[in-house]
Protein backbone atom coordinates (compact mmCIF):
# COMPACT_ATOMS: atom_id res chain seq x y z
CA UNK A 1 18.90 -4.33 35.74
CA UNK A 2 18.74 -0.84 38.25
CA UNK A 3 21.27 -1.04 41.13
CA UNK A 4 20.59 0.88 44.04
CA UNK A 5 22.71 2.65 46.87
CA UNK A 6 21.15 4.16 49.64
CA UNK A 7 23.42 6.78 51.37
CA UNK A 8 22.38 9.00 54.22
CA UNK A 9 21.64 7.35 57.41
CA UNK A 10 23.80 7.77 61.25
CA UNK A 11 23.24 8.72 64.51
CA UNK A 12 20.69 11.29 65.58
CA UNK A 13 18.76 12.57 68.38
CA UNK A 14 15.01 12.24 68.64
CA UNK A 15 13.34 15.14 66.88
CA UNK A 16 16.19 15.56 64.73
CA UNK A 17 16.28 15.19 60.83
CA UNK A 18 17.55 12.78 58.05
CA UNK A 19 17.91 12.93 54.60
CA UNK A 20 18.18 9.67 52.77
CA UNK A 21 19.33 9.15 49.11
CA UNK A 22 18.98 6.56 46.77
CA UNK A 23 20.93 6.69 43.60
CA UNK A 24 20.17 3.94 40.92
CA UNK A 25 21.92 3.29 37.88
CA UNK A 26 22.24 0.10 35.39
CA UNK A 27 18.22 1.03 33.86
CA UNK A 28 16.20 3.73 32.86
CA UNK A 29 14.65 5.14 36.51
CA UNK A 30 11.30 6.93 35.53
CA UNK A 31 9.95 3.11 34.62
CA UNK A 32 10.71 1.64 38.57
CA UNK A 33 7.96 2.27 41.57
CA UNK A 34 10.05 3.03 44.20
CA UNK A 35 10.08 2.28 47.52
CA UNK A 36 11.39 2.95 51.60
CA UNK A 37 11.83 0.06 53.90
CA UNK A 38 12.80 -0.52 57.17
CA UNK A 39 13.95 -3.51 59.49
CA UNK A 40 14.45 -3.50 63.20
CA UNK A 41 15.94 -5.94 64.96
CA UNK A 42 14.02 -9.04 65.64
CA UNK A 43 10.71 -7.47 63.72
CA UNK A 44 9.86 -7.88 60.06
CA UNK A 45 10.50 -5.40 57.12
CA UNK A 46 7.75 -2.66 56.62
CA UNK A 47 7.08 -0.61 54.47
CA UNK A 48 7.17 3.37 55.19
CA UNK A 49 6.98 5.06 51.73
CA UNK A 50 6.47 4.10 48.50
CA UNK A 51 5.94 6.21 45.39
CA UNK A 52 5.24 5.60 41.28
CA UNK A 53 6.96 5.70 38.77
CA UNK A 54 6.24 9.20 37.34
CA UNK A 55 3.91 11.96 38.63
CA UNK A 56 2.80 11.86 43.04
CA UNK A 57 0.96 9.49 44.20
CA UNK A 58 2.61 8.06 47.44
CA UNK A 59 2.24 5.98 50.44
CA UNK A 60 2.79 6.44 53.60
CA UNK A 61 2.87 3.89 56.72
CA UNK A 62 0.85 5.43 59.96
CA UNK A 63 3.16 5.53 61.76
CA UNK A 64 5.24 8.26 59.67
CA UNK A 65 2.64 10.59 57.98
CA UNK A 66 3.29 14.04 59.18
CA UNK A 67 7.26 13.01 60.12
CA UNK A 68 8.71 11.67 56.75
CA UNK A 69 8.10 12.61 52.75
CA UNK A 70 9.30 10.26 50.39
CA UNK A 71 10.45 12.13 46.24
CA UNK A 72 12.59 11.53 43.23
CA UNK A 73 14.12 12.96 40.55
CA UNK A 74 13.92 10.94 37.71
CA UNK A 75 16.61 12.68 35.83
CA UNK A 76 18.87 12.64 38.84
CA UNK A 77 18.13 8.76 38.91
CA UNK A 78 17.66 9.37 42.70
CA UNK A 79 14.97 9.22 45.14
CA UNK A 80 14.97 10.46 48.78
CA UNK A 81 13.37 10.39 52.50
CA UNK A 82 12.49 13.19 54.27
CA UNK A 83 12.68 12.26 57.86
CA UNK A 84 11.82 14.96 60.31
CA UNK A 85 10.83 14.63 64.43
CA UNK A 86 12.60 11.32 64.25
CA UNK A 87 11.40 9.03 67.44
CA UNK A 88 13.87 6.21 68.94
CA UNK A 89 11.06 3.67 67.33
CA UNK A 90 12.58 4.74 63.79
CA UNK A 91 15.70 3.31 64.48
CA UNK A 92 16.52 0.62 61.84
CA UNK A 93 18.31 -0.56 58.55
CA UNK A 94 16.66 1.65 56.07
CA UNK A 95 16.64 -0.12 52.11
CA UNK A 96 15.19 1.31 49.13
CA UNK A 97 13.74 -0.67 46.33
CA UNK A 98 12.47 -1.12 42.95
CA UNK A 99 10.29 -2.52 40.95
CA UNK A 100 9.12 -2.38 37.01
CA UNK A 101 5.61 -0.30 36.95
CA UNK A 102 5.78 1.74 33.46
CA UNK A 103 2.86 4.74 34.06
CA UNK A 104 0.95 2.31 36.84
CA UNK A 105 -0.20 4.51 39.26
CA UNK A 106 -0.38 2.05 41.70
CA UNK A 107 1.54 2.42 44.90
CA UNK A 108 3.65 -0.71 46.22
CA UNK A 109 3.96 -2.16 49.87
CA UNK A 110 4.52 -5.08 50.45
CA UNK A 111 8.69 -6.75 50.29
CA UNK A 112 7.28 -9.16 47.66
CA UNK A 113 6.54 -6.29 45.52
CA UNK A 114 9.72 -5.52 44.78
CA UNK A 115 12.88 -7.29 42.72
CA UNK A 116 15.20 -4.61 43.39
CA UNK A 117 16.97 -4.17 46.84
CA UNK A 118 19.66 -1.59 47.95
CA UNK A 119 22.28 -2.45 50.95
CA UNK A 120 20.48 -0.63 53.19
CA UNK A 121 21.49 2.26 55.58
CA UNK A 122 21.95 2.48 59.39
CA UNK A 123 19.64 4.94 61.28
CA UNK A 124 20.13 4.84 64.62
CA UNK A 125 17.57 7.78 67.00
CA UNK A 126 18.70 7.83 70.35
CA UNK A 127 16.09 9.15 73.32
């Protein structure tokens, strides 16, 4: 089974930028959707970026299209997020995930979707 490690996050000012990582290992990456999510304090975990297995189609919550762009490279076992004009409201514990989805070209969402969980990252946007 993949393990994940998300590495990246800290302290920034609003309209600053963040690169997150997450580097899997223990399985073969191209076969795992792939996905961004974040939890705030006292509010569920959403969703903000999901992508397939192979090729480009992605997801993107509202409230970051425009700001963040989710990629991988499957032979780096790695995926990232792009986080640019970061707001205070993106402060939270940012996980990636994984799921099986051989050549499905069907982009994930929801928590439930996912077996796969990395330890998640601080990112913290002050105003």
């Amino acid at each position: 089974q993949v393990q994940l490690v998300e590495s990246g996050g800290g302290l920034v000012q609003a309209g600053d930028s963040l690169r997150l990582s997450c580097a899997a290992s223990g399985g073969t990456f191209s076969i795992y959707a792939m996905g961004w999510f974040r939890q705030a304090p006292g509010k569920e975990r959403e969703c903000v970026a999901s992508i397939i297995s192979i090729g480009t189609n992605t997801y993107y919550a509202d409230s970051v299209k425009g700001r963040f762009s989710i990629s991988r490279d499957n032979a780096k076992s790695t995926m990232f997020l792009q986080m640019n004009s970061l707001k205070p409201e993106d402060t939270a514990v940012y996980y990636c995930a994984a799921r099986l989805a051989t050549y499905s070209l069907t982009t994930y969402k929801r928590p439930d979707d996912y077996r796969y969980w990395g330890q998640g990252t601080q990112v913290t946007v002050s105003s």
